[in-house]
N, C-alpha and C. Protein backbone atom coordinates (compact mmCIF):
# COMPACT_ATOMS: atom_id res chain seq x y z
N UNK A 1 91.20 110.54 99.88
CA UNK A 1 90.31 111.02 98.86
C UNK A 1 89.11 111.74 99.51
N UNK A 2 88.40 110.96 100.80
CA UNK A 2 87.50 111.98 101.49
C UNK A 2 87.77 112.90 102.01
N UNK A 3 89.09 113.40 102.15
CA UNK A 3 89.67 114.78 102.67
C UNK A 3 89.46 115.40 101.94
N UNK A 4 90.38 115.35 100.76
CA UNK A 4 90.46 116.23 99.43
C UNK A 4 88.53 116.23 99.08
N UNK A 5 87.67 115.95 99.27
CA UNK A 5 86.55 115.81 98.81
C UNK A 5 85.76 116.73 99.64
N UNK A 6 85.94 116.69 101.04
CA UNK A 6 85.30 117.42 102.25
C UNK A 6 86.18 119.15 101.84
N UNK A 7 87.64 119.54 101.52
CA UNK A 7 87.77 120.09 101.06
C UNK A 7 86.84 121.25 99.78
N UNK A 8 87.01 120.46 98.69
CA UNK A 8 86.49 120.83 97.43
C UNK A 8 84.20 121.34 98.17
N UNK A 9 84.09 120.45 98.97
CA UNK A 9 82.80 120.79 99.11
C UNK A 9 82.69 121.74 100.29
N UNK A 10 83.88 121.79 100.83
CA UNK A 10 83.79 122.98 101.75
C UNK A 10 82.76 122.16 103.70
N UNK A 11 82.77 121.12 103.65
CA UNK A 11 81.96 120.19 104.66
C UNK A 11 82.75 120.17 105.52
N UNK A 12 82.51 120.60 106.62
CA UNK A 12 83.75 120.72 108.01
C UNK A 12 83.66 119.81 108.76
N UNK A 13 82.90 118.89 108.90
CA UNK A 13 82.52 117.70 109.39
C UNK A 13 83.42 116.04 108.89
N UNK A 14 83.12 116.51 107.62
CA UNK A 14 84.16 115.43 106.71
C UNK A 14 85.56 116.09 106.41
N UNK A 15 86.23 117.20 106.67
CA UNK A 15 87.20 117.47 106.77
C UNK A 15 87.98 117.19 108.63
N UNK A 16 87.25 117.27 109.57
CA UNK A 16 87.38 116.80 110.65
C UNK A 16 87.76 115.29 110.72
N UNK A 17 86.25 114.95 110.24
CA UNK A 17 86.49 113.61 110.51
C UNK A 17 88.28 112.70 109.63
N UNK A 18 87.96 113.06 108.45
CA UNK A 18 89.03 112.55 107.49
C UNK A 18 90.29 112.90 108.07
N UNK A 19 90.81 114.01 109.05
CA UNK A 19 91.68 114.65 108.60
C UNK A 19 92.40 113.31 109.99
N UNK A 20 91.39 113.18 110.94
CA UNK A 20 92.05 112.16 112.63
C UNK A 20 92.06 110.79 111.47
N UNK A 21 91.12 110.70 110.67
CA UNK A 21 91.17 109.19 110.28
C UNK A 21 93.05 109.02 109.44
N UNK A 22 92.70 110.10 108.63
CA UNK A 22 94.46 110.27 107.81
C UNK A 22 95.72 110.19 108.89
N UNK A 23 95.56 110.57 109.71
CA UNK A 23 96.66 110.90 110.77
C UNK A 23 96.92 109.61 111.45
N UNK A 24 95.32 109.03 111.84
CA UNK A 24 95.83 107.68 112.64
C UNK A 24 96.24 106.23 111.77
N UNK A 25 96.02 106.18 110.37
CA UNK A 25 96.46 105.61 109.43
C UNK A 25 97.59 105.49 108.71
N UNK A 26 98.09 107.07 109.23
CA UNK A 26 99.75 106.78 108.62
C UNK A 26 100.59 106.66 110.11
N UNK A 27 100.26 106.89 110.92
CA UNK A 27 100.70 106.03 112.26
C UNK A 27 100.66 104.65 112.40
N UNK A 28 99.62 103.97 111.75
CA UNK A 28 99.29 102.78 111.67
C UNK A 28 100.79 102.37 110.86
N UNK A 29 100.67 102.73 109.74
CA UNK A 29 101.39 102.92 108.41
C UNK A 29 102.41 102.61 109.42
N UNK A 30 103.49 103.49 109.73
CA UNK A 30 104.85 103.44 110.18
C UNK A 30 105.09 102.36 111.35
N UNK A 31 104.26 102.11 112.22
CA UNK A 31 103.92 101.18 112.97
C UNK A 31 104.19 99.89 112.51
N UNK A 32 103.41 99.42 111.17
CA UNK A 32 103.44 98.38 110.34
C UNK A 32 105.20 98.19 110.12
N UNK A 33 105.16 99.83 109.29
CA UNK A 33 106.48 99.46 108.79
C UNK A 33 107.99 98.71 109.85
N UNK A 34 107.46 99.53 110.90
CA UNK A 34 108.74 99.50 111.75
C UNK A 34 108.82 97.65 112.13
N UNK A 35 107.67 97.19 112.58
CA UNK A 35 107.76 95.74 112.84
C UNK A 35 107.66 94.85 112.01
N UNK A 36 107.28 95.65 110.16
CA UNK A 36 107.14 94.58 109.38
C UNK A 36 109.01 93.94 109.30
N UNK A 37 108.68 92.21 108.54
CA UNK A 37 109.87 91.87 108.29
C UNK A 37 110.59 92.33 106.47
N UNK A 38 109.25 92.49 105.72
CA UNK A 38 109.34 92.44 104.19
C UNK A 38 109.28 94.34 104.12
N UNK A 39 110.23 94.49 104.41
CA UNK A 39 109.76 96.48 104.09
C UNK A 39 109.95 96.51 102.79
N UNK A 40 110.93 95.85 101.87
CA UNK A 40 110.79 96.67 100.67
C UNK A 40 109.20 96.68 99.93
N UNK A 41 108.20 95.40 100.35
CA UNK A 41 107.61 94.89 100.04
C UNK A 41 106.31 96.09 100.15
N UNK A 42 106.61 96.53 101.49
CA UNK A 42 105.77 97.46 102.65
C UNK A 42 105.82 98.95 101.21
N UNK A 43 107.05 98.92 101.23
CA UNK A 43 107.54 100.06 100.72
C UNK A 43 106.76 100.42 99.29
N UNK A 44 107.19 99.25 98.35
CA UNK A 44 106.39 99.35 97.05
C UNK A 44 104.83 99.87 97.48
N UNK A 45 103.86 99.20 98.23
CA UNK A 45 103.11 99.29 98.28
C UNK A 45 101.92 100.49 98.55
N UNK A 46 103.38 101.00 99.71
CA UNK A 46 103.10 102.74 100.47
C UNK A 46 103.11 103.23 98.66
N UNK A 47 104.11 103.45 98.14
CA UNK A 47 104.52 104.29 96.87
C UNK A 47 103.21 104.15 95.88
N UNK A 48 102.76 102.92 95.65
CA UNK A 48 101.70 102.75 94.72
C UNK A 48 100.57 103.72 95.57
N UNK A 49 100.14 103.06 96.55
CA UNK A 49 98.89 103.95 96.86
C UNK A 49 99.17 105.83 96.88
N UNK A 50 100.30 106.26 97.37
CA UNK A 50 100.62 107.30 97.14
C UNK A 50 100.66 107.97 95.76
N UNK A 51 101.10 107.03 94.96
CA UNK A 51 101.04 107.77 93.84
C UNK A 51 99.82 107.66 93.00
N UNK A 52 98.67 107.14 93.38
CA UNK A 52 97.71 107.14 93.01
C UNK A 52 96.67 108.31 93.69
N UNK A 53 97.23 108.38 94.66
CA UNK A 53 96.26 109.69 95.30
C UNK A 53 97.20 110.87 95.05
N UNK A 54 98.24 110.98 94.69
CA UNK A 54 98.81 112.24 94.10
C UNK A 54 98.36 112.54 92.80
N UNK A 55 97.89 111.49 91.96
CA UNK A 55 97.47 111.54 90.30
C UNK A 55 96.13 112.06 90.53
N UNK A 56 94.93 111.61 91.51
CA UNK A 56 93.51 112.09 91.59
C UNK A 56 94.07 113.75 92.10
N UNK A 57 94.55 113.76 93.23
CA UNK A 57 94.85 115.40 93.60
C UNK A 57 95.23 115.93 92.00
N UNK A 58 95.82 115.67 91.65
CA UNK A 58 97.14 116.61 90.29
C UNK A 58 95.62 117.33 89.35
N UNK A 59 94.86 115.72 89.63
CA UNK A 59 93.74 116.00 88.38
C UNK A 59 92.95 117.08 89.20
N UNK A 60 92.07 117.16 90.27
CA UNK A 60 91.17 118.10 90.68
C UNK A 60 92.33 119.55 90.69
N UNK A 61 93.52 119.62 91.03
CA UNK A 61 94.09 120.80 91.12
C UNK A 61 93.59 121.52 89.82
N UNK A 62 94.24 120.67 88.99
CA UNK A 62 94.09 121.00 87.16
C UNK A 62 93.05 121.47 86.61
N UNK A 63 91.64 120.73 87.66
CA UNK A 63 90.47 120.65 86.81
C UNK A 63 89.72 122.18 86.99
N UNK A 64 89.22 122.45 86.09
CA UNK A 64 88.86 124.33 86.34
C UNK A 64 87.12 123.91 86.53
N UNK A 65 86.77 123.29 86.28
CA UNK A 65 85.10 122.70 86.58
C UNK A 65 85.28 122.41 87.93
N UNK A 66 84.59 122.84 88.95
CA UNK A 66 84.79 122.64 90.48
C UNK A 66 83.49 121.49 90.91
N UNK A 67 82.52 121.46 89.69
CA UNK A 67 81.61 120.23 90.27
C UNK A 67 82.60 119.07 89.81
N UNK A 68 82.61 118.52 88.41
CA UNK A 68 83.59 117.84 87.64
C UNK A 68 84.65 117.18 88.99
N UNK A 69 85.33 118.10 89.38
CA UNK A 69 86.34 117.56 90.28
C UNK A 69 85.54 116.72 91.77
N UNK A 70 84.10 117.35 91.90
CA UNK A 70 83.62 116.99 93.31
C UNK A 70 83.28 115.61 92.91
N UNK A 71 82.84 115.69 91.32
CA UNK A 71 82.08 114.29 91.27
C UNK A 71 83.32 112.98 90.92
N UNK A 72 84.09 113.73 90.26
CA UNK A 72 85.39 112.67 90.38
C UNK A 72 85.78 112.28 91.76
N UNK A 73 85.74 112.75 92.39
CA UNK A 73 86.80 112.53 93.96
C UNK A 73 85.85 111.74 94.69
N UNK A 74 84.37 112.44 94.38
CA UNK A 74 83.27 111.78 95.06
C UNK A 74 83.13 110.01 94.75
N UNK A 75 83.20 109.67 93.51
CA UNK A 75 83.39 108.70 93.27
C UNK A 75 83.99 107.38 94.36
């Protein structure tokens, strides 16, 4: 969400920063997965958070107010 946010505000600093934090988190992510014992468990869980940050993206794509979207994401 602070990507998409550093994005929308155009902040190259928080697009930097967010972009190593995203990268080393879904490394983390697969990491988990590979040694977890419960993956389907792993699995549901990846899907929920994913599809919750695909629903905030869908909305700022949509949204034609460009503060509106900063202050949503900002949130």
């Amino acid at each position: 969400m602070w990507l998409k946010y550093g994005f929308l505000t155009n902040e190259q600093s928080l697009i930097l920063v967010n972009t190593i934090g995203a990268t080393l988190m879904f490394t983390y992510s697969i990491i988990y997965y590979i040694f977890t014992i419960n993956k389907r468990l792993t699995i549901k869980q990846f899907l929920v958070v994913i599809n919750i940050l695909v629903m905030a993206i869908i909305y700022t794509f949509y949204e034609e107010d460009l503060n509106k979207s900063i202050s949503v994401i900002g949130k």
